[in-house]
C-alpha atoms as a PDB file:
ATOM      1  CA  UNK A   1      84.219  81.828 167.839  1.00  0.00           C
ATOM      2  CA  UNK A   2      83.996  78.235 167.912  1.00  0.00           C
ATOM      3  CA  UNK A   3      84.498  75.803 164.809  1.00  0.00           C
ATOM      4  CA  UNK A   4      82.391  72.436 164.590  1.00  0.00           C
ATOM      5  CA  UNK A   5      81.879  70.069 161.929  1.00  0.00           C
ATOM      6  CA  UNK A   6      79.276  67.150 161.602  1.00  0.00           C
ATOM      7  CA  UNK A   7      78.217  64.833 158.787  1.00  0.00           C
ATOM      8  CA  UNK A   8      74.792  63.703 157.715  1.00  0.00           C
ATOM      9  CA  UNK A   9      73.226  61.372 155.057  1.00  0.00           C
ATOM     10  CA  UNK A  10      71.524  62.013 152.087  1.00  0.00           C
ATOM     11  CA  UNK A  11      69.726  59.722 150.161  1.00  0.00           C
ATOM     12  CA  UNK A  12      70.859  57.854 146.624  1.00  0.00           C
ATOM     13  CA  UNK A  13      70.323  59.692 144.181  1.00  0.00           C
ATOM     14  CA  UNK A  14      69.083  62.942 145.468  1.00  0.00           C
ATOM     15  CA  UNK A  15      72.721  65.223 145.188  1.00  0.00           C
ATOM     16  CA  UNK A  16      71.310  67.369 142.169  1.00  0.00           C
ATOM     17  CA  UNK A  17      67.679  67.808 144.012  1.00  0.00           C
ATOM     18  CA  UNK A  18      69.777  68.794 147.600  1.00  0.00           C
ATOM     19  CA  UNK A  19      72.085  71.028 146.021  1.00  0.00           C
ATOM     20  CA  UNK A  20      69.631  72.905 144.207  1.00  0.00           C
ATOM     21  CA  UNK A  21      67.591  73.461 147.318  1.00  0.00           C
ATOM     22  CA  UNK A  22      70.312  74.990 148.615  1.00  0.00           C
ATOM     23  CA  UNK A  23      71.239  76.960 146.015  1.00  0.00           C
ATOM     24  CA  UNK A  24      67.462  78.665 146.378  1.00  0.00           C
ATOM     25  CA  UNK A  25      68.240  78.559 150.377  1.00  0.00           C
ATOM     26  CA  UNK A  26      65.304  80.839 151.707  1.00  0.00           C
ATOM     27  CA  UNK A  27      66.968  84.213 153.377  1.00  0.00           C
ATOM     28  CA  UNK A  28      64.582  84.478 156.237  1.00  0.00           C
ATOM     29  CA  UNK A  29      66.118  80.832 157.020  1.00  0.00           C
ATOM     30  CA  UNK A  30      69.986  82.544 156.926  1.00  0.00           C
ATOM     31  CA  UNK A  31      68.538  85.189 158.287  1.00  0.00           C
ATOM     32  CA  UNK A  32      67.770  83.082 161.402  1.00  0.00           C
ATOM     33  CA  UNK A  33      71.071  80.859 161.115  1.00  0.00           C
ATOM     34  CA  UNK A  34      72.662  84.330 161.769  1.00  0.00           C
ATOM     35  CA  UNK A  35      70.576  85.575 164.400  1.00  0.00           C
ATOM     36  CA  UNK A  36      71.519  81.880 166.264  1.00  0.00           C
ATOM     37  CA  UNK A  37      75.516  83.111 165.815  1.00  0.00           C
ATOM     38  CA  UNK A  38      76.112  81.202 162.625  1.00  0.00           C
ATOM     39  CA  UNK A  39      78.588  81.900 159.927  1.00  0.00           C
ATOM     40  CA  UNK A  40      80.733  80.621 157.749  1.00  0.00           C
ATOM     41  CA  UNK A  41      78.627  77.596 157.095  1.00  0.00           C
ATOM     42  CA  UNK A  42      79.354  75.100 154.493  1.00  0.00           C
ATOM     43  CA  UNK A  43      78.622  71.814 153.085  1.00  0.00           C
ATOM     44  CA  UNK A  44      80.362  69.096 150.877  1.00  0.00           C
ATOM     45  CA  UNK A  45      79.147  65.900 149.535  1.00  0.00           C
ATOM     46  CA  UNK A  46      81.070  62.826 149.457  1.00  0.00           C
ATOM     47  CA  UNK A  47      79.793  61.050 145.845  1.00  0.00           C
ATOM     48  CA  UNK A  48      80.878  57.555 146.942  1.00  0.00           C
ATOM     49  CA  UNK A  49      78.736  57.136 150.472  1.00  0.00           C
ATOM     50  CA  UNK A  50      75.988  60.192 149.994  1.00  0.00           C
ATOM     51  CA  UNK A  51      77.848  61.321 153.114  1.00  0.00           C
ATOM     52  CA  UNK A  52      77.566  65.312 153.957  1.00  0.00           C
ATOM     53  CA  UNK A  53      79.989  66.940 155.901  1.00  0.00           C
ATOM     54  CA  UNK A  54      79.316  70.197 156.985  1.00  0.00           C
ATOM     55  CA  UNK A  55      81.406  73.075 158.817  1.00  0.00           C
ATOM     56  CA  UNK A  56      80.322  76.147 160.255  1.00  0.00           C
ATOM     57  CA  UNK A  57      81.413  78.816 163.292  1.00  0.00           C
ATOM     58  CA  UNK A  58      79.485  79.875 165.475  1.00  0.00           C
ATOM     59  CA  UNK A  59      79.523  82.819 168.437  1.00  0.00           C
ATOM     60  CA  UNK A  60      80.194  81.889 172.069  1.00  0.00           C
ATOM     61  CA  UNK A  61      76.809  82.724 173.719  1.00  0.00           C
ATOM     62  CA  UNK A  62      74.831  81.057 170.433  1.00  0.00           C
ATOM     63  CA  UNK A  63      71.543  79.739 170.563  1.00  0.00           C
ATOM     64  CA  UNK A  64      71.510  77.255 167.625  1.00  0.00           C
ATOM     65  CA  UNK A  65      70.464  74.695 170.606  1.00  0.00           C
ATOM     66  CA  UNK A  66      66.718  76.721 169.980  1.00  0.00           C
ATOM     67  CA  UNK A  67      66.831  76.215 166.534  1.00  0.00           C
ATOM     68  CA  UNK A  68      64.704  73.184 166.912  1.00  0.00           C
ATOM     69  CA  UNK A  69      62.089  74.845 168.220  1.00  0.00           C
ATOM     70  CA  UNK A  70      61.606  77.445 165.251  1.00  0.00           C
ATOM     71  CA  UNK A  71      58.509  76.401 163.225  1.00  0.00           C
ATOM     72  CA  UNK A  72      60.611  77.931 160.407  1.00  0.00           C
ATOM     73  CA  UNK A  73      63.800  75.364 161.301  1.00  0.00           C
ATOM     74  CA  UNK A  74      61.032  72.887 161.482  1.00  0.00           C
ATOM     75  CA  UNK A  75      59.702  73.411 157.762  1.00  0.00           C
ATOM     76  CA  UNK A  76      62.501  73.410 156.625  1.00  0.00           C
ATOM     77  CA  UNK A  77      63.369  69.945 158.015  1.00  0.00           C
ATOM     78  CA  UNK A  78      59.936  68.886 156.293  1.00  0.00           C
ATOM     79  CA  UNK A  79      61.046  70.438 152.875  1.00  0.00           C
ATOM     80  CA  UNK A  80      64.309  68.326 153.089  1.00  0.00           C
ATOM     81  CA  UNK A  81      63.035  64.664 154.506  1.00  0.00           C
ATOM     82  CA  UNK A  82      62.429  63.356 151.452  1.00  0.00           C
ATOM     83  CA  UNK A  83      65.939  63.418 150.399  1.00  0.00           C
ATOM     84  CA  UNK A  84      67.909  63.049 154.021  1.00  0.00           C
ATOM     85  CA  UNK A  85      68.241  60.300 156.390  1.00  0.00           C
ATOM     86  CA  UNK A  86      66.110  62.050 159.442  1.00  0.00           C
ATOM     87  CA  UNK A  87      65.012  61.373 163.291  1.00  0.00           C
ATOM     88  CA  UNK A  88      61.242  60.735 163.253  1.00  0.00           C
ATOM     89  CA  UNK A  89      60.608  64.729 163.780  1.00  0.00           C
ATOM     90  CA  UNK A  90      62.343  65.342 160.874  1.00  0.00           C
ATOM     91  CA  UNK A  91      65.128  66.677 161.684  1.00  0.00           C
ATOM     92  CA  UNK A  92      68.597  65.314 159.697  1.00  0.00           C
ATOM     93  CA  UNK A  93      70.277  62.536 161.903  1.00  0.00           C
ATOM     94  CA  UNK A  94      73.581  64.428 162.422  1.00  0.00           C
ATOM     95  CA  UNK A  95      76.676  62.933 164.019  1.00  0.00           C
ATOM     96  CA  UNK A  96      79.179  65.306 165.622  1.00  0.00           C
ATOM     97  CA  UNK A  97      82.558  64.890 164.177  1.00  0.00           C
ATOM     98  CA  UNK A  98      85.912  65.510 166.574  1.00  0.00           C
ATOM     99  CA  UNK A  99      88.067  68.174 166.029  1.00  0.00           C
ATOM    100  CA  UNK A 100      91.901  66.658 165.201  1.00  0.00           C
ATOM    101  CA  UNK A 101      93.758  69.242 163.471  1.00  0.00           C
ATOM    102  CA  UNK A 102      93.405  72.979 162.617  1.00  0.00           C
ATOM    103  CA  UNK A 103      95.756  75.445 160.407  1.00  0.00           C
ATOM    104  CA  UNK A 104      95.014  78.967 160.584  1.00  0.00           C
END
């Protein structure tokens, strides 16, 4: 099991509009998160720069490199551009963050 985090931006004034579309986060979308060896997968907001940092694990052998090519990843990208700073395909400009320090 592997641990990675990465941050992306969200857009001034959209925290209560991205937090409750993720509190109605559609299960075949989980569903497929899971089937890619996802877990554990959570989100935080920093207030002060609209920054999101997110967490998850995933399985050795995971295919969340496919995940792009899901029309159902891809929708969901389009539900969420409005709100996120994206790539022109609409997928969320993410920035891999280093690992420095785990506790178990």
């Amino acid at each position: 099991m592997e641990q990675i985090g990465f941050k992306m931006q969200l857009l001034p004034g959209h925290a209560e509009e991205y937090q409750r579309r993720h509190d109605r986060i559609w299960p075949e979308l989980s569903s497929l998160l899971h089937a890619a060896g996802v877990s554990d997968y959570s989100i935080f907001l920093d207030p002060d720069t609209n920054i999101l940092f997110a967490v998850l694990r995933r399985q050795s052998g995971h295919t969340m490199d496919d995940l792009p090519q899901s029309e159902l990843m891809r929708r969901w990208w389009r539900h969420m551009a409005d709100i996120m700073v994206v790539h022109e395909d609409l997928a969320p400009v993410q920035r891999q963050l280093l690992p420095m320090f785990h506790m178990d």
